[in-house]
C-alpha atoms as a PDB file:
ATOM      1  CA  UNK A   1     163.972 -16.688   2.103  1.00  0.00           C
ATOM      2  CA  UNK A   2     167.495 -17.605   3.397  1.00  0.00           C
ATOM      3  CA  UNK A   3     170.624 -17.334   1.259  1.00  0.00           C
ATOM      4  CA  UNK A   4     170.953 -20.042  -1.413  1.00  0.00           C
ATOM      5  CA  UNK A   5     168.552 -22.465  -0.414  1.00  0.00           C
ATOM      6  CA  UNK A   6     166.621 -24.525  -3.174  1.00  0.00           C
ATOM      7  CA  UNK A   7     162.818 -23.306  -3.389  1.00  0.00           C
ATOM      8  CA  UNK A   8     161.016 -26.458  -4.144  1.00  0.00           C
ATOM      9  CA  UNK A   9     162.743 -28.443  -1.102  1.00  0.00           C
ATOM     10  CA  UNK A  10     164.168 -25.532   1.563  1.00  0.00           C
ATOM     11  CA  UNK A  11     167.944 -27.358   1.575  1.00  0.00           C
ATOM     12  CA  UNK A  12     170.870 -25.503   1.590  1.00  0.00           C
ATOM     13  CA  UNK A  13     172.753 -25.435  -1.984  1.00  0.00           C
ATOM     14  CA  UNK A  14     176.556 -25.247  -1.770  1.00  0.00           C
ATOM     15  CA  UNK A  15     178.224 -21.706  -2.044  1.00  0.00           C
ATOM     16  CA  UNK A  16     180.703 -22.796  -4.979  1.00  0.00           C
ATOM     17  CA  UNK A  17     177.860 -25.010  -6.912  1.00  0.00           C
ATOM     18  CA  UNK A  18     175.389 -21.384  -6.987  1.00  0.00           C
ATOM     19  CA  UNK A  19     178.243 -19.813  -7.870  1.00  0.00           C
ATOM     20  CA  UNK A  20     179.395 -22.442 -10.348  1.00  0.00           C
ATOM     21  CA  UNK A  21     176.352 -22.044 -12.343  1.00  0.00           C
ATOM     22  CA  UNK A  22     174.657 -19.348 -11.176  1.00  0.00           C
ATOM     23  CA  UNK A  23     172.551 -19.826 -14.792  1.00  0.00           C
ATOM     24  CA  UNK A  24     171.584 -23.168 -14.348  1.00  0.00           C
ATOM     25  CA  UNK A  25     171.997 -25.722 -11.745  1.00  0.00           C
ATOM     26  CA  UNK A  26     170.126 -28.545 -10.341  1.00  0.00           C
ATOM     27  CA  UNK A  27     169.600 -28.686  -6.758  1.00  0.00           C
ATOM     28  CA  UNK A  28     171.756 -31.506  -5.337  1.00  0.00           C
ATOM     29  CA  UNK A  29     168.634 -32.908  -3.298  1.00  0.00           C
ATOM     30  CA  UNK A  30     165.304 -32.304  -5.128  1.00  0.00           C
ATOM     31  CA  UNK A  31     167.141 -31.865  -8.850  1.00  0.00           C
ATOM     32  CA  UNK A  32     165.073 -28.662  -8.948  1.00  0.00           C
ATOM     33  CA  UNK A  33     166.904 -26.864 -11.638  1.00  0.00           C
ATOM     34  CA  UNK A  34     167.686 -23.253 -10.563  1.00  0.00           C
ATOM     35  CA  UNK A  35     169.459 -20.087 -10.978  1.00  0.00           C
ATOM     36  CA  UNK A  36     171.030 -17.500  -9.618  1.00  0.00           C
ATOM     37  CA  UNK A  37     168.328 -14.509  -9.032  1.00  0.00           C
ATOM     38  CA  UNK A  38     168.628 -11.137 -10.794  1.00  0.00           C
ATOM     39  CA  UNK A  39     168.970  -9.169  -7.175  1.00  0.00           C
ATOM     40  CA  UNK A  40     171.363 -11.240  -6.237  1.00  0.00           C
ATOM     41  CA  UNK A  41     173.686 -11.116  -9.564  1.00  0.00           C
ATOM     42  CA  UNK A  42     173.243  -7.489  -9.888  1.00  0.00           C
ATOM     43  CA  UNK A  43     174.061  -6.425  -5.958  1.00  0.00           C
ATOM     44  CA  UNK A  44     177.723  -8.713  -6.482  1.00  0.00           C
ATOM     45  CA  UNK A  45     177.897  -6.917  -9.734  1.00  0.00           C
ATOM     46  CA  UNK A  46     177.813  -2.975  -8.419  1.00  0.00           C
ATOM     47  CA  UNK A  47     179.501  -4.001  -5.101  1.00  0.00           C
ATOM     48  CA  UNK A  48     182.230  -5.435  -7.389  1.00  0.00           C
ATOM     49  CA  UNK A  49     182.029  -2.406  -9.922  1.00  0.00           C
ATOM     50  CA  UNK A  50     182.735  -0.405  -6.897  1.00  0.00           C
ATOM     51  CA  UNK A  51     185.513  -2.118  -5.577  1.00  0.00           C
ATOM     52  CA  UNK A  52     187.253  -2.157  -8.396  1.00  0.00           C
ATOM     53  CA  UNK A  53     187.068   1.479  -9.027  1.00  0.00           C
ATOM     54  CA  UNK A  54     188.375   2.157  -5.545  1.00  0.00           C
ATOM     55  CA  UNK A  55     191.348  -0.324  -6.085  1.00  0.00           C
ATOM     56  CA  UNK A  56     192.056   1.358  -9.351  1.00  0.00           C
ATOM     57  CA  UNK A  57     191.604   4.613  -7.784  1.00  0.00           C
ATOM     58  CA  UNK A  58     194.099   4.042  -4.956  1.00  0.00           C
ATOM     59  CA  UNK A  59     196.508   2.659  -7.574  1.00  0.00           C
ATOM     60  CA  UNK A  60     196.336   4.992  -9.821  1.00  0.00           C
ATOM     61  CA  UNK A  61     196.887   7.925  -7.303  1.00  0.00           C
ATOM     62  CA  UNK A  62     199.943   5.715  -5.814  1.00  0.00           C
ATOM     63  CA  UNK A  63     201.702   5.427  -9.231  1.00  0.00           C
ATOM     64  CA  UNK A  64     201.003   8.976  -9.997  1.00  0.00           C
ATOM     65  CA  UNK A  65     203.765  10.134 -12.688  1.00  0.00           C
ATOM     66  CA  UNK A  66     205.771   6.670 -12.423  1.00  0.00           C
ATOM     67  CA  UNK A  67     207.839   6.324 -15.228  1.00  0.00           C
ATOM     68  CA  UNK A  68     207.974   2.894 -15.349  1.00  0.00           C
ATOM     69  CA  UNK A  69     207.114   1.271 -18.396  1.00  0.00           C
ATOM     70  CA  UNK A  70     203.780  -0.902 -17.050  1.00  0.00           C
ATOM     71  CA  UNK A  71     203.114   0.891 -13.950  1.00  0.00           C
ATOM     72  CA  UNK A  72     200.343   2.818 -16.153  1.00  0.00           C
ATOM     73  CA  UNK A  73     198.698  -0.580 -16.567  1.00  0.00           C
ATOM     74  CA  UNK A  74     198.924  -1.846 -13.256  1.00  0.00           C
ATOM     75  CA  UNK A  75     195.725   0.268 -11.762  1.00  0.00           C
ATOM     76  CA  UNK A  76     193.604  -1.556 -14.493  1.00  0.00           C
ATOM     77  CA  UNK A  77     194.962  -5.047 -14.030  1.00  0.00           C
ATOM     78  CA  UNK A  78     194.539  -4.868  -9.958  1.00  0.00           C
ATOM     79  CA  UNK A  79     190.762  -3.436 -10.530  1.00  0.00           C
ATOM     80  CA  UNK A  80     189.950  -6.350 -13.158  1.00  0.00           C
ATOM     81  CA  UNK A  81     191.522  -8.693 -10.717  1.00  0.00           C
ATOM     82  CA  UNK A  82     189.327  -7.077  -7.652  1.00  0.00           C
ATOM     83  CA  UNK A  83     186.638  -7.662 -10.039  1.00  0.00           C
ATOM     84  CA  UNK A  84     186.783 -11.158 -10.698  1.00  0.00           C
ATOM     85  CA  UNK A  85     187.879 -11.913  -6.913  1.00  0.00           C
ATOM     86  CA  UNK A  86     184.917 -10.032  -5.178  1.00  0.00           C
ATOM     87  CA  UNK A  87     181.643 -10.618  -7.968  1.00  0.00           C
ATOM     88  CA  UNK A  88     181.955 -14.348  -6.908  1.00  0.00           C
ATOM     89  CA  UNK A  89     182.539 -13.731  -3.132  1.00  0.00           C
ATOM     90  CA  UNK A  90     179.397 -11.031  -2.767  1.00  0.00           C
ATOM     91  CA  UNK A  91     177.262 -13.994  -4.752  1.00  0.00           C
ATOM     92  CA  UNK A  92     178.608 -16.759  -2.281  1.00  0.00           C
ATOM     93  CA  UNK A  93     177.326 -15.122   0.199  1.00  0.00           C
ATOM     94  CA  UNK A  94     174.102 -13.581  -0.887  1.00  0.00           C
ATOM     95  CA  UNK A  95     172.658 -15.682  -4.231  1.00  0.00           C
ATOM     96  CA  UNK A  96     169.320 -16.187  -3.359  1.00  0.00           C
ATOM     97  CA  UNK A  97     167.620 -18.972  -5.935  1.00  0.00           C
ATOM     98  CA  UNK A  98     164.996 -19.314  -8.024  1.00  0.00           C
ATOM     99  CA  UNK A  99     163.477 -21.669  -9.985  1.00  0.00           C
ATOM    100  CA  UNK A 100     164.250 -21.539 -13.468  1.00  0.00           C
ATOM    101  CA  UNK A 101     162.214 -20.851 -16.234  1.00  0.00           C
ATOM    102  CA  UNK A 102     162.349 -23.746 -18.742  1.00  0.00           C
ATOM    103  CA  UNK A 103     161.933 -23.000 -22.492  1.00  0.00           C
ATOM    104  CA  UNK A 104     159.362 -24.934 -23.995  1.00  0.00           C
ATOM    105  CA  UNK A 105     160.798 -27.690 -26.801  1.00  0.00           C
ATOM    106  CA  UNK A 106     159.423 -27.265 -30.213  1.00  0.00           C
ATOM    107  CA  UNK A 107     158.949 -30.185 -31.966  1.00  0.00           C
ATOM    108  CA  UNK A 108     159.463 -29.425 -35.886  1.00  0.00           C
ATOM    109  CA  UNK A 109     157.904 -31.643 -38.818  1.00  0.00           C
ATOM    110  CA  UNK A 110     160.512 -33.232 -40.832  1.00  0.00           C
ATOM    111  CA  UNK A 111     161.572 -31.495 -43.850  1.00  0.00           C
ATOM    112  CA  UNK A 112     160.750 -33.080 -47.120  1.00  0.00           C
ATOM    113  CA  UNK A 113     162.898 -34.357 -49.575  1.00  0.00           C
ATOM    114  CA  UNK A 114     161.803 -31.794 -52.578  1.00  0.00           C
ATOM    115  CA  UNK A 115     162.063 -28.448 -50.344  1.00  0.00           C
ATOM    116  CA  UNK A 116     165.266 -28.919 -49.370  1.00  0.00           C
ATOM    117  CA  UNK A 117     168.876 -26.866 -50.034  1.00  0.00           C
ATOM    118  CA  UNK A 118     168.904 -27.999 -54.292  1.00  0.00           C
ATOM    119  CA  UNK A 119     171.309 -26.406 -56.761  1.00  0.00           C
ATOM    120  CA  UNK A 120     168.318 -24.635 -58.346  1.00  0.00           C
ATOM    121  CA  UNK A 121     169.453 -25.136 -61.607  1.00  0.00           C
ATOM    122  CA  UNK A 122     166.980 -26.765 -63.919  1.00  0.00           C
ATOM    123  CA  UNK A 123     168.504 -29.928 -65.389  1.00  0.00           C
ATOM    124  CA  UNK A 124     168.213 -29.218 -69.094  1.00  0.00           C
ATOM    125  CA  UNK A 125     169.589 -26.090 -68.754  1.00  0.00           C
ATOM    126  CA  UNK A 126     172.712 -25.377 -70.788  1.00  0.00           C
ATOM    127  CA  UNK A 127     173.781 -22.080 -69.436  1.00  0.00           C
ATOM    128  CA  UNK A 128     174.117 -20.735 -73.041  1.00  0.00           C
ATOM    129  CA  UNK A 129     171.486 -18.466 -75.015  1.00  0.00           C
END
């Protein structure tokens, strides 16, 4: 199956809708709702993982014994920015889709009147002994 095409109709969904709502989206020509398949999330995921760890690597190994007073943050913030720039890039280009699985409605009997949240306190009850 190509890359981010609907299941139920073969279209093509839009690279920033899959990504949008990767957990729930309805296919803009069938209304199919999908999501985002578990291959797909978890490959953008570890390819993201390990960019960030070599951008924090090379960072870190560039600052070295810096005595600056944030350059011993800056390897973190540059691999959770890497992070957040390259999980959504690896799924725009590889999200394959899937149907998704609906959860059944329950439909619940009304509660009664005499079962409800009361004070529990008997009416002629004082309190006192």
């Amino acid at each position: 199956m190509a890359v981010r095409v609907c299941p139920q109709c073969n279209n093509v969904v839009p690279a920033p809708l899959a990504v949008a709502y990767s957990d729930g989206l309805k296919c803009p020509h069938c209304k199919t709702v999908l999501e985002v398949g578990t291959a797909s999330r978890m490959s953008a995921i570890w390819i993201a993982l390990l960019a960030a760890w070599l951008v924090w690597y090379l960072t870190e190994t560039s600052v070295g014994t810096s005595t600056d007073t944030i350059a011993w943050v800056l390897p973190e913030l540059y691999a959770i920015l890497t992070f957040g720039i390259v999980s959504p890039l690896v799924l725009m280009l590889n999200a394959r889709l899937v149907i998704a699985l609906t959860v059944p409605t329950i439909d619940l009997p009304a509660a009664s009147g005499s079962g409800g949240h009361g004070s529990g306190h008997d009416a002629g009850h004082s309190g006192h002994h």
